[in-house]
Protein backbone atom coordinates (compact mmCIF):
# COMPACT_ATOMS: atom_id res chain seq x y z
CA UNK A 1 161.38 125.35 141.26
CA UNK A 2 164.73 126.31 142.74
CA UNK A 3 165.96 129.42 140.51
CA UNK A 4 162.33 130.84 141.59
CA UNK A 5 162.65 130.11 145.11
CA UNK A 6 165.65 131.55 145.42
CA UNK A 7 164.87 134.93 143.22
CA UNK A 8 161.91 134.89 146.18
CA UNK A 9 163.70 134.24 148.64
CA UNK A 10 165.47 137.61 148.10
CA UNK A 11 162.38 139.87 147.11
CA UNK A 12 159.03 138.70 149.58
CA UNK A 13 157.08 141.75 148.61
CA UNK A 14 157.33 141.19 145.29
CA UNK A 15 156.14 137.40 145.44
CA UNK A 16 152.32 137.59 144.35
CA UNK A 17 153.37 140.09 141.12
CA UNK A 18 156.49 137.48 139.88
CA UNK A 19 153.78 134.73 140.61
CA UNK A 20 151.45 135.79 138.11
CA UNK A 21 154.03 135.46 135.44
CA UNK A 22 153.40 131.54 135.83
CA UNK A 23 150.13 131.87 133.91
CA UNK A 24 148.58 129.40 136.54
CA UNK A 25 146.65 130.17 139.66
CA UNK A 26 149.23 130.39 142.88
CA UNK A 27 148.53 130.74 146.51
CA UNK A 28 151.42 131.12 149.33
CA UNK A 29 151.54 131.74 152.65
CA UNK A 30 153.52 132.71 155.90
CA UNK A 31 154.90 130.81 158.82
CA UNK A 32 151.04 130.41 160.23
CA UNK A 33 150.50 127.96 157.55
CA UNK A 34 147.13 129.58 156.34
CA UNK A 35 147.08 131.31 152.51
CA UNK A 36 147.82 134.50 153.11
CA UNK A 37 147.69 135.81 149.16
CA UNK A 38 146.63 134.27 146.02
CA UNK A 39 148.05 135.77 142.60
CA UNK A 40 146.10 137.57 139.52
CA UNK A 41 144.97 134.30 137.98
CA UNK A 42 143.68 132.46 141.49
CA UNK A 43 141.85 136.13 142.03
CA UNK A 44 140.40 135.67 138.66
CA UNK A 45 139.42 132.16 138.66
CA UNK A 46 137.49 132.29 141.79
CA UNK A 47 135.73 135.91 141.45
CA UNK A 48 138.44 137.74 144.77
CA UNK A 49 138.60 141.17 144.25
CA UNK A 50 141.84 142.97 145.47
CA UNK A 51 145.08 140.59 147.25
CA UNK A 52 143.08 139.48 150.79
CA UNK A 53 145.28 138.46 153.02
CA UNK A 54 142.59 136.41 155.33
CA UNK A 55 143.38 133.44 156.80
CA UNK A 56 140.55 131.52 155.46
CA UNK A 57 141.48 132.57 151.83
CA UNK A 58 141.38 128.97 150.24
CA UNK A 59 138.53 127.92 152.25
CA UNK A 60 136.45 130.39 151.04
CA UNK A 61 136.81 130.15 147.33
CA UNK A 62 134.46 126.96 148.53
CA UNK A 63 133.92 123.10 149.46
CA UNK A 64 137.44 121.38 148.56
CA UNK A 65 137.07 117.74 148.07
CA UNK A 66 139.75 114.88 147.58
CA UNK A 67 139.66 112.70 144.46
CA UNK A 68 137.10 110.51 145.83
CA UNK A 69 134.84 113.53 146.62
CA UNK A 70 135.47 113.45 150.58
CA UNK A 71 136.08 116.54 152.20
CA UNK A 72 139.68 117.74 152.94
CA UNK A 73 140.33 118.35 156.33
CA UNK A 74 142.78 121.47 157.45
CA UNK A 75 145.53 119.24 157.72
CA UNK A 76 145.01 117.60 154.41
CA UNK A 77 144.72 120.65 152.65
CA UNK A 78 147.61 121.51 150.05
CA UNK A 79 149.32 124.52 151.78
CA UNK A 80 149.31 122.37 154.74
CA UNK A 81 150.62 118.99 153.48
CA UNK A 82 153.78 121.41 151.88
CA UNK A 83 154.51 122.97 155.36
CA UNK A 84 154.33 119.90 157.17
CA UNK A 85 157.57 119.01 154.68
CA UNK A 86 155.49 116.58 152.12
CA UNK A 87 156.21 116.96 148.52
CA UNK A 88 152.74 117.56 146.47
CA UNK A 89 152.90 116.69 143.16
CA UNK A 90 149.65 116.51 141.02
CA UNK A 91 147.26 116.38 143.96
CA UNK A 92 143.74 116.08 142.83
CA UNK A 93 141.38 118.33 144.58
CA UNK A 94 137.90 119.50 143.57
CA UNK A 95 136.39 123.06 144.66
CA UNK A 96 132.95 124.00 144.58
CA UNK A 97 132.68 127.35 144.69
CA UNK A 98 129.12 128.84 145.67
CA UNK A 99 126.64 129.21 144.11
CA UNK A 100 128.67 127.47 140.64
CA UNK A 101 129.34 123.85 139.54
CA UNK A 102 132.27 121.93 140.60
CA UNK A 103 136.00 122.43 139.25
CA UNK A 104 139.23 120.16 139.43
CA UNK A 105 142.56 120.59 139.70
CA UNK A 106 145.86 119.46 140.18
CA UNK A 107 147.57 120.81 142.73
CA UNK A 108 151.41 120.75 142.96
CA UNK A 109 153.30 123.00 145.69
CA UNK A 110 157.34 122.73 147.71
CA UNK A 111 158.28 124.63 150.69
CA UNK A 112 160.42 128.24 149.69
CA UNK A 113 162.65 128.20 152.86
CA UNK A 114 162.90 130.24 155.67
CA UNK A 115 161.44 133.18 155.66
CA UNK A 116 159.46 136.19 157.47
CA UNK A 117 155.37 135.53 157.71
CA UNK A 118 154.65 138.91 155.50
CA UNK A 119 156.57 136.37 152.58
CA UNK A 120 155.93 133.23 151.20
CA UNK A 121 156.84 130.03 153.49
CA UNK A 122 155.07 128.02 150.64
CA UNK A 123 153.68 127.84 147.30
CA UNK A 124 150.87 125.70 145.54
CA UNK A 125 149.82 126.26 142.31
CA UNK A 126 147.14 124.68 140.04
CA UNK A 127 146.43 123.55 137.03
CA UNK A 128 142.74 122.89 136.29
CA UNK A 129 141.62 120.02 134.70
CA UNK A 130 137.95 120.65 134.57
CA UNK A 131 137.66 119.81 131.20
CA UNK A 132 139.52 116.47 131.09
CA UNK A 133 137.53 115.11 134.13
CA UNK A 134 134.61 116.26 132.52
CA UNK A 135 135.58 114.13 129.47
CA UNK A 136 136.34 111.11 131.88
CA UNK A 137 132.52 111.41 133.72
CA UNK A 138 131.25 111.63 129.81
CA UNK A 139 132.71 108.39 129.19
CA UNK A 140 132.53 106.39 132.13
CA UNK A 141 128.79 107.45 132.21
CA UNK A 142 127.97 106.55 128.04
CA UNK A 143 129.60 103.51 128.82
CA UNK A 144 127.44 102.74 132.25
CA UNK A 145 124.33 103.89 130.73
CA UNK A 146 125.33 101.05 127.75
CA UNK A 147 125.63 98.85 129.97
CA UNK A 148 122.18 99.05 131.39
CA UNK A 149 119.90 99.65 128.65
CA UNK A 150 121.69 96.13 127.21
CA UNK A 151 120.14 94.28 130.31
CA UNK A 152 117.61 92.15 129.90
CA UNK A 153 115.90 93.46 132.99
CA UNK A 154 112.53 95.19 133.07
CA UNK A 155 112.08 98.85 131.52
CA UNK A 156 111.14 99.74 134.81
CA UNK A 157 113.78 98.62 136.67
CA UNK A 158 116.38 99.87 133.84
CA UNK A 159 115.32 103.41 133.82
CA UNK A 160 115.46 104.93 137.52
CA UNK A 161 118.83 103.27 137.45
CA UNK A 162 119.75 104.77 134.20
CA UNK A 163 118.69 108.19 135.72
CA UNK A 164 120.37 107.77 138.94
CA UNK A 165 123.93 107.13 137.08
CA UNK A 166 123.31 109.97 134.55
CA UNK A 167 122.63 112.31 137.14
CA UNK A 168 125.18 111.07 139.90
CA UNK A 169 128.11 110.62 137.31
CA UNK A 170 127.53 114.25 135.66
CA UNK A 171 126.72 116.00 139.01
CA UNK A 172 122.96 117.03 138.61
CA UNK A 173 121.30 117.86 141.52
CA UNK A 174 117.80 116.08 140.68
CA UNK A 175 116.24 114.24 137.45
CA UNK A 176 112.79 113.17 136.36
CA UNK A 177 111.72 110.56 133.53
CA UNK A 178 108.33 111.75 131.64
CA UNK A 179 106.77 109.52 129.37
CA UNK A 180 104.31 111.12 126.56
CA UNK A 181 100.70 109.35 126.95
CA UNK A 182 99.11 109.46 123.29
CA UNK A 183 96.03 108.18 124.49
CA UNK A 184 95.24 111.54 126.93
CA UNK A 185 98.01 113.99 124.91
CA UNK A 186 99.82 114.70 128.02
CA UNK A 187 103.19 113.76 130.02
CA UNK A 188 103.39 111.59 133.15
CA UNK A 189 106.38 111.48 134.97
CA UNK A 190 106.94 107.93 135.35
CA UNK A 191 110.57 108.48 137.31
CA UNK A 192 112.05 110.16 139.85
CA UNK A 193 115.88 110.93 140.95
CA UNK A 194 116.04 113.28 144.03
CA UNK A 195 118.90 111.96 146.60
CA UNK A 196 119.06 114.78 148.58
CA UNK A 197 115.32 115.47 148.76
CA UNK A 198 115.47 118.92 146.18
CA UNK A 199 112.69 119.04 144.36
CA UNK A 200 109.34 120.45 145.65
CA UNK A 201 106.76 118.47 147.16
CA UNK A 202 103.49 118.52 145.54
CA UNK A 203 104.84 119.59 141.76
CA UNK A 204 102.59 118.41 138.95
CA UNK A 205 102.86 114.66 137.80
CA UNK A 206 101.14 115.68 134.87
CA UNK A 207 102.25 118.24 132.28
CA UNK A 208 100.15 119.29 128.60
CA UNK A 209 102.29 120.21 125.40
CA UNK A 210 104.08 123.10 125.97
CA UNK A 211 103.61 123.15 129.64
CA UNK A 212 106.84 123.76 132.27
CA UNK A 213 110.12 122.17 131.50
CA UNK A 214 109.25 118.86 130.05
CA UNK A 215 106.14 120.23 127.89
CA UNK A 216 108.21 122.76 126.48
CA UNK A 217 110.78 120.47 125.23
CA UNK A 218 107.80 118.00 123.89
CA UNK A 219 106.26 120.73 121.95
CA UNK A 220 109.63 121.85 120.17
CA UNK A 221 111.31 118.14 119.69
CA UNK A 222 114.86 119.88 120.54
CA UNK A 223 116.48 120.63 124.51
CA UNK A 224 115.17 123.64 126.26
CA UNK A 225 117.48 125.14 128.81
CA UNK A 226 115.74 127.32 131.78
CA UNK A 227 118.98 128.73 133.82
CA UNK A 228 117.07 130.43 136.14
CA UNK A 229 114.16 128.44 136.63
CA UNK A 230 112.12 131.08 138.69
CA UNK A 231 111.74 133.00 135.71
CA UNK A 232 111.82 130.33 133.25
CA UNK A 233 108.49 130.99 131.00
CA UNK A 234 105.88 128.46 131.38
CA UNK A 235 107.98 126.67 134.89
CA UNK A 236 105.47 127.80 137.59
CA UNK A 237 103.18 125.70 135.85
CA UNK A 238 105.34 122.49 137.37
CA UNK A 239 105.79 124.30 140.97
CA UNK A 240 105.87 128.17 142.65
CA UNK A 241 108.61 127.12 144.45
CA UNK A 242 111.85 126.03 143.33
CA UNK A 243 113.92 125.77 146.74
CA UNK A 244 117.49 125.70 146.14
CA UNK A 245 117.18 124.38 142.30
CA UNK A 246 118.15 126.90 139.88
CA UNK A 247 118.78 125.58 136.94
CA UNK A 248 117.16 122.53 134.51
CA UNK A 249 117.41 121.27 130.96
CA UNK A 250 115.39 118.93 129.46
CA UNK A 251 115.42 116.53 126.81
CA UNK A 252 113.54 114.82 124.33
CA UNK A 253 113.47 110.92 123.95
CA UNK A 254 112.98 109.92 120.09
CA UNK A 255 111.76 107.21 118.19
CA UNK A 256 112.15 107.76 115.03
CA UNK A 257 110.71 111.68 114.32
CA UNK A 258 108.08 110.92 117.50
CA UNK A 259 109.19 112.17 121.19
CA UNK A 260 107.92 109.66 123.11
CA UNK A 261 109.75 110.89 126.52
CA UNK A 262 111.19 113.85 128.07
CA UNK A 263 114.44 114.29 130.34
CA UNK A 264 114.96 116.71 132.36
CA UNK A 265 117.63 117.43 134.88
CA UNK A 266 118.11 119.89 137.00
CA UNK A 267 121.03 121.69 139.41
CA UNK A 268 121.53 123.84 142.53
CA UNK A 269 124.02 126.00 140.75
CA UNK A 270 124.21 128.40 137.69
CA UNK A 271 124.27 126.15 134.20
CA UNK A 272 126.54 127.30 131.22
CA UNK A 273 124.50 125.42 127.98
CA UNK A 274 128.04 125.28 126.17
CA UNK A 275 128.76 122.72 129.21
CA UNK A 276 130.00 119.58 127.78
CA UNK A 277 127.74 117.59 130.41
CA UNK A 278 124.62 119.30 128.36
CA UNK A 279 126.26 118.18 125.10
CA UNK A 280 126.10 114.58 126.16
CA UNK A 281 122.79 114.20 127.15
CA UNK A 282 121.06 114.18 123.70
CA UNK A 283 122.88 111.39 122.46
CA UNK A 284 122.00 109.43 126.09
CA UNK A 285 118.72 110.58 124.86
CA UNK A 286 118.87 108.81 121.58
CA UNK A 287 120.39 106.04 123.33
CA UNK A 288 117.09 105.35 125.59
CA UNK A 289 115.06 106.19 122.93
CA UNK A 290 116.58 103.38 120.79
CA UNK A 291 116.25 100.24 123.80
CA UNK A 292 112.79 101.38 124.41
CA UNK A 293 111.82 101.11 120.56
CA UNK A 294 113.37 97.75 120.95
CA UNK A 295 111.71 96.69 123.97
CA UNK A 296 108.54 98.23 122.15
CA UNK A 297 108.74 95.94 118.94
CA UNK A 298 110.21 92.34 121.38
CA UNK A 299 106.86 93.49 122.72
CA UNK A 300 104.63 93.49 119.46
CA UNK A 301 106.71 90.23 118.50
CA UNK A 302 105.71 88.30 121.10
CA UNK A 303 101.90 89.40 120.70
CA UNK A 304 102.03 88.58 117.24
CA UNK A 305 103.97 84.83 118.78
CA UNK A 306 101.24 84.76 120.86
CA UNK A 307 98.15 85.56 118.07
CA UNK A 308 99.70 83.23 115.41
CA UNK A 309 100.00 80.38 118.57
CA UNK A 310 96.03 81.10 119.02
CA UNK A 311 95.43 81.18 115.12
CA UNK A 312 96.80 77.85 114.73
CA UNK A 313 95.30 76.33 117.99
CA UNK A 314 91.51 77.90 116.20
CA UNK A 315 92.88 76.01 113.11
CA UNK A 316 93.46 72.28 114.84
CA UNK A 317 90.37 72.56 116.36
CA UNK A 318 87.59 74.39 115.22
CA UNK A 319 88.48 73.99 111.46
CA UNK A 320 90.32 71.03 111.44
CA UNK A 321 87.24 69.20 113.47
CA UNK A 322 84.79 69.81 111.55
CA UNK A 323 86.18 69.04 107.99
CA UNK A 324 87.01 65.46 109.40
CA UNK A 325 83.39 65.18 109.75
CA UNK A 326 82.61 67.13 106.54
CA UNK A 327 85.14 64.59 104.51
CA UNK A 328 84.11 61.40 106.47
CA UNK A 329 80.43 62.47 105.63
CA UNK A 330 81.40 62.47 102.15
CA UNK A 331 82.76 59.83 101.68
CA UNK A 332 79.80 57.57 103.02
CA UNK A 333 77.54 59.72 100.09
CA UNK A 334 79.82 58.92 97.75
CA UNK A 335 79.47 55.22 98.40
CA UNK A 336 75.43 55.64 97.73
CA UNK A 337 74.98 53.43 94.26
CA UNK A 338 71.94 55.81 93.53
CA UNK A 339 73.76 58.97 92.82
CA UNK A 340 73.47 60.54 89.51
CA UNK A 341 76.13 61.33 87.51
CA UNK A 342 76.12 64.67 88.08
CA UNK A 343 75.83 64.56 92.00
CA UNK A 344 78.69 61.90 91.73
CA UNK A 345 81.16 64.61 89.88
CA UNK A 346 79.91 67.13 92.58
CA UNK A 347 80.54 64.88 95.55
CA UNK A 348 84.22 64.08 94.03
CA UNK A 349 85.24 68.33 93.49
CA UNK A 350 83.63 68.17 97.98
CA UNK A 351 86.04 65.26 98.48
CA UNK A 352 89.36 66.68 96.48
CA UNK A 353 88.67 70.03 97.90
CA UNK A 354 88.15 68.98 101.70
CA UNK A 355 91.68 66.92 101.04
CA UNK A 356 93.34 69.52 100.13
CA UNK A 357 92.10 71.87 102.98
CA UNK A 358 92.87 68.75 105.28
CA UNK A 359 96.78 68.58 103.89
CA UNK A 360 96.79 72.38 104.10
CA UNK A 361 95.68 72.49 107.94
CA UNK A 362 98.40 69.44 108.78
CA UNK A 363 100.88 71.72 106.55
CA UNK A 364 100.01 74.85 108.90
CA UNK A 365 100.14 72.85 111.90
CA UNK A 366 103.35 71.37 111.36
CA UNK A 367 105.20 74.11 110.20
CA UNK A 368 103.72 75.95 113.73
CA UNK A 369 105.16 72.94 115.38
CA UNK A 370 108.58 73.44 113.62
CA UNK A 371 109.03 76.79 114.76
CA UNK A 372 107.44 76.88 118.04
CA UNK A 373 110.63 74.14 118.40
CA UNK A 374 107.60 71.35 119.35
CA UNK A 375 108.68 69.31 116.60
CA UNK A 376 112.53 68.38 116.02
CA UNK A 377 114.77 67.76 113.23
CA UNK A 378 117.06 64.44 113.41
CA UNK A 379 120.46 65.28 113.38
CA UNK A 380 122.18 61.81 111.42
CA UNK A 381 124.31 61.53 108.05
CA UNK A 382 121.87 61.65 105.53
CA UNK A 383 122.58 60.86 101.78
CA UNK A 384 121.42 63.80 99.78
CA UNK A 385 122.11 62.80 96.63
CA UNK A 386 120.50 59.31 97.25
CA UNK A 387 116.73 61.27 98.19
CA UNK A 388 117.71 63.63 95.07
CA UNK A 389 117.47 60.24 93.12
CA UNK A 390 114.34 58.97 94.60
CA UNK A 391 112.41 61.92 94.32
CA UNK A 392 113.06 61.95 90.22
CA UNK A 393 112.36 58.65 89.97
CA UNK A 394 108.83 58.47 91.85
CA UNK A 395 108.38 62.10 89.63
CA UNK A 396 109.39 60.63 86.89
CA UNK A 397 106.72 57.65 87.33
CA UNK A 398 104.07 59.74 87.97
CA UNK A 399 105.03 61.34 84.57
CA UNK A 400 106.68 64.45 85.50
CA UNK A 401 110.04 65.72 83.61
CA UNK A 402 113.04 65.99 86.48
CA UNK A 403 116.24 66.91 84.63
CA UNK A 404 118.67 65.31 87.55
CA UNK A 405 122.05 67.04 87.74
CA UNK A 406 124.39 65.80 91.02
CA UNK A 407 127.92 65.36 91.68
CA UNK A 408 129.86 61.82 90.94
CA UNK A 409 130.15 61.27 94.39
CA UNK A 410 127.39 61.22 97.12
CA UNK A 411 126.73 64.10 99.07
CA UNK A 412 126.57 63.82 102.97
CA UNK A 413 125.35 65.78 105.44
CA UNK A 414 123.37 66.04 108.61
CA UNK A 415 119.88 66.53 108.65
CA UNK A 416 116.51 64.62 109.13
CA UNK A 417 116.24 62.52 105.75
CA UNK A 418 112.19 62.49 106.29
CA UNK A 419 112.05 66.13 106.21
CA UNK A 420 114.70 66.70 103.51
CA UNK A 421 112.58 64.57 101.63
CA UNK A 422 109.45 66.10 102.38
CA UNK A 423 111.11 69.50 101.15
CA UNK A 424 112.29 68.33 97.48
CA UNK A 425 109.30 66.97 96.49
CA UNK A 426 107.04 69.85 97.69
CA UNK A 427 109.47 72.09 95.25
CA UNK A 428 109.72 69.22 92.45
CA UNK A 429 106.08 68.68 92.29
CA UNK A 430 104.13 71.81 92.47
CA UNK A 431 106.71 73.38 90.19
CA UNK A 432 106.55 70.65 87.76
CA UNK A 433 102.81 71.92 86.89
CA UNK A 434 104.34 74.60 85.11
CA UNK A 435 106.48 71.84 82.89
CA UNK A 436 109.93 70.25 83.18
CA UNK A 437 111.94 70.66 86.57
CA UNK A 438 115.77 70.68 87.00
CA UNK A 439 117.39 69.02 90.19
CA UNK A 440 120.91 70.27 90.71
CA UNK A 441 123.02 69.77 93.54
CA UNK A 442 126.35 71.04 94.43
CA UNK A 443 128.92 70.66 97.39
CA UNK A 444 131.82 72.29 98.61
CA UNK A 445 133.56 71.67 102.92
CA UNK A 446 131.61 74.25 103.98
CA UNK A 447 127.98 74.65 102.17
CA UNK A 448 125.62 72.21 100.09
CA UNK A 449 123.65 73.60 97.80
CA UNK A 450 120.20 72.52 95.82
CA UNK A 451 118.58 74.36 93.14
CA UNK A 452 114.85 73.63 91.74
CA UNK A 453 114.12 75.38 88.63
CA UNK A 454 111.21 75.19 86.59
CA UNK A 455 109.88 77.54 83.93
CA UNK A 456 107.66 80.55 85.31
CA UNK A 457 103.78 79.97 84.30
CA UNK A 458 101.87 82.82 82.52
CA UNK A 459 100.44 85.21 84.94
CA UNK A 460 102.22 83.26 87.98
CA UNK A 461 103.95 86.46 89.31
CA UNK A 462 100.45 88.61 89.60
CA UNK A 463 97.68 85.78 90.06
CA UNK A 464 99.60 82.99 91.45
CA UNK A 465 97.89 79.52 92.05
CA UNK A 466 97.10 77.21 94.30
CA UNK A 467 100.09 75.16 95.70
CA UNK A 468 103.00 77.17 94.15
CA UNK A 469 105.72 77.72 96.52
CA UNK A 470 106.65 81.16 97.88
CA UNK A 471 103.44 82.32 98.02
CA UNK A 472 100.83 79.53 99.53
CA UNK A 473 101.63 77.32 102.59
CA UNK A 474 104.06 75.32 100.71
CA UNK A 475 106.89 77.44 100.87
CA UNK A 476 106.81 78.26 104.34
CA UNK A 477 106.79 74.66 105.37
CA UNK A 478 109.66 74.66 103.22
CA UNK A 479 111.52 77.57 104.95
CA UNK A 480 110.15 76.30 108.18
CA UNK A 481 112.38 72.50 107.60
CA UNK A 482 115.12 74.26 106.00
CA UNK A 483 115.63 76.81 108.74
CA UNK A 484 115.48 74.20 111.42
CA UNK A 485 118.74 72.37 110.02
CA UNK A 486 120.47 75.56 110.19
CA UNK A 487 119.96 76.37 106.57
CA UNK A 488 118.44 79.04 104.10
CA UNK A 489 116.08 78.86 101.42
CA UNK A 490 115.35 81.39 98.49
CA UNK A 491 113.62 82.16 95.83
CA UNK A 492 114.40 84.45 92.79
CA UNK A 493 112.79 87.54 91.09
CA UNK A 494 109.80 86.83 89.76
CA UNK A 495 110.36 88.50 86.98
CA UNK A 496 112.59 86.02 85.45
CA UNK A 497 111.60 83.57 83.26
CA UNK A 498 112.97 80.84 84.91
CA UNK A 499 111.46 80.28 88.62
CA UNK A 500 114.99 78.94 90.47
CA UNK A 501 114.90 77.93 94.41
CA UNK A 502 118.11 78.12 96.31
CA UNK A 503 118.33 75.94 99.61
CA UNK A 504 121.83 75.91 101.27
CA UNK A 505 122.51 73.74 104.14
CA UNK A 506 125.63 72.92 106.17
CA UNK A 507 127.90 70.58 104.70
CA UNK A 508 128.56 67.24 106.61
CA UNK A 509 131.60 67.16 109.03
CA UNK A 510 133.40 64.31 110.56
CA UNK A 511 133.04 64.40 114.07
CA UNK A 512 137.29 65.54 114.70
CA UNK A 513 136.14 68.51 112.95
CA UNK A 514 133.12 69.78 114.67
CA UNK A 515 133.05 72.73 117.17
């Protein structure tokens, strides 16, 4: 700034009034190298009535902190650093003032020359970039708190850390985690961030609707600011005694339209509610609310895992074991020569019915098997179009109609040629009750595709029967094989006519070609 310097060099006393001309807070000072006056805007910004001329002007607009948040010493203070014949240019200090949340700036300041101590040896001004750093904690924090609620540790683990980085990375004084119990209609605090031992001993752990902080912000399902929190309705029901906190918000925790937590954080200086710290915090909000409906239904899925793994073990044993003696026993009646006609027609409806419940159970047990990955799926070229050709052929026999449609040249793939068999005739002969079947396949590099279609019986979409795929035990075995060589199976509307299944599977490769 040399045309200033030198227009100051010439007029001292009129320094601090051509200084506030700059629009930016300004501080100079003498030969002493302490800040002797500070101009309109510096007055403003940190509350100084009248021009003091005290030595500890600077230090006691409040703490001033480097970049890194340790505290500046005398000599590293900006005045200082100028005198001593540095240039500062954009030095980052942060100021907290009393009694009021942090501030940044940038500092920049050049010596003015020789000159008497009543005018100015040196000038710093600064240009505050609350706002911006602000902005940066926002987004270094969303991204941090991302980061955790992704981890695959436990909920318990995840959330004092998530609390701890919310509140250290925003500069809260104190935070607590409450966590609605539906059983007994209250809110526990489950979690608590106090690093420099703030918040009251003894406060309540347990809070009703509409009680304190946290209950408040239950009861509405929005934020509830208290910025004095020693007359905050409804907060001596948490403590009496607030220490040196003043000031708390707290947030709800959704799931869906349900608050199933509370945040609440709270500071040792005056809040402004427009902060854009405050603004932040619902969406962190959301963002627990969201992992902990996840962990909620992994939760439920592997109880129902865990249920359906009992269900079938109940099936293989104390169904399955007792048919086997039901059929064998039976079969050793129906070998009596003395039966009567009519017991002998009874005795064959026990024995088709008991083998049918028999192939249902080894259906049900294999298709647990299958997805519980107990049973495997080979993995060799297979020739699709060769099983397509078998399985009309033995339909055909048994006099079934199997309208075979496949390309001119065989279709290979990889896949279990067992299983793949097992899966066409399922479809071709339980949908062959309803009439004739058609057996197309088609291939392309990347997909193969099989269709099954069959006309739709009468009634079949309301009151379906026995044995027809996509609603009995047939289909999911189906699915079950089909999903395990990295396929998909569907079925169409059953309000068409025509009842079509779809089964897609990956498309032999040559080795060269694989990833």
């Amino acid at each position: 700034m040399p045309d200033l310097s030198s227009k100051l060099r010439g007029d001292h006393g009129q320094l601090p009034e051509l200084l506030d001309s700059l629009g930016l807070p300004a501080v100079g000072c003498g030969r002493h190298g302490q800040a002797s006056w500070a101009n309109a805007h510096a007055r403003q910004l940190f509350d100084v009535p009248g021009r003091p001329r005290s030595a500890d002007l600077m230090r006691g607009w409040g703490v001033w902190r480097d970049a890194d948040g340790e505290p500046l010493t005398d000599e590293q203070m900006p005045l200082a650093r100028v005198l001593a014949g540095e240039s500062v240019q954009g030095m980052e200090v942060v100021i907290k003032p009393p009694g009021a949340a942090a501030r940044f700036f940038l500092a920049s300041g050049r010596s003015l020359g020789d000159s008497d101590p009543g005018g100015g040896e040196a000038l710093v001004v600064f240009n505050e970039v609350t706002a911006r750093r602000r902005m940066d904690q926002i987004s270094a924090c969303q991204r941090r708190v991302g980061e955790l609620l992704s981890a695959r540790d436990p909920v318990e683990q995840i959330l004092p850390e998530v609390l701890d980085t919310i509140g250290t990375a925003l500069d809260w004084a104190a935070g607590e985690f409450w966590v609605v119990d539906f059983v007994g209609k209250v809110l526990r605090r489950q979690v608590l961030w106090d690093p420099r031992g703030q918040l009251p001993a003894g406060s309540n752990e347990q809070l009703r609707r509409g009680e304190g902080l946290p209950g408040q912000a239950w009861q509405r399902i929005s934020p509830v600011w208290a910025h004095d929190l020693r007359t905050h309705a409804g907060s001596s029901t948490q403590t009496v005694d607030w220490a040196g906190l003043q000031a708390g918000l707290a947030v709800p925790v959704p799931s869906g339209s349900i608050v199933i937590a509370i945040i609440v954080l709270y500071s040792a200086s005056p809040e402004d509610s427009a902060d854009t710290r405050a603004a932040l915090l619902p969406a962190l909000a959301g963002m627990i609310g969201q992992m902990l409906e996840r962990r909620r239904a992994e939760r439920l899925d592997t109880e129902l895992d865990q249920s359906r793994v009992e269900f079938i073990n109940l099936i293989g044993h104390e169904v399955r074991t007792p048919l086997t003696a039901i059929e064998s026993c039976t079969d050793l009646l129906a070998q009596d020569p003395r039966l009567a006609d009519d017991q002998d027609e009874l005795l064959t409806v026990m024995q088709r019915n008991t083998k049918n419940m028999h192939s249902m159970i080894d259906k049900l047990l294999d298709m647990a098997a299958l997805r519980a990955g107990d049973t495997t799926v080979a993995r060799l070229p297979v020739n699709l179009t060769a099983i397509c050709r078998d399985t009309a052929r033995s339909a055909q026999a048994a006099g079934l109609s199997v309208d075979l449609n496949t390309p001119a040249d065989d279709v290979i793939l990889d896949g279990d040629a067992a299983r793949l068999r097992q899966v066409i005739d399922e479809l071709v002969h339980t949908t062959a009750d309803t009439g004739g079947v058609g057996l197309n396949l088609r291939t392309d590099s990347l997909s193969t595709v099989l269709t099954v279609t069959a006309e739709r019986a009468t009634g079949a979409a309301h009151a379906p029967g026995p044995g027809v795929p996509g609603t009995a035990l047939g289909f999911t075995l189906i699915r079950a094989i089909v999903e395990a060589h990295d396929g998909d199976v569907t079925l169409n509307d059953n309000t068409d006519p025509v009842t079509t299944y779809t089964i897609r599977l990956p498309t032999h490769r040559p080795a060269s070609v694989r990833p």
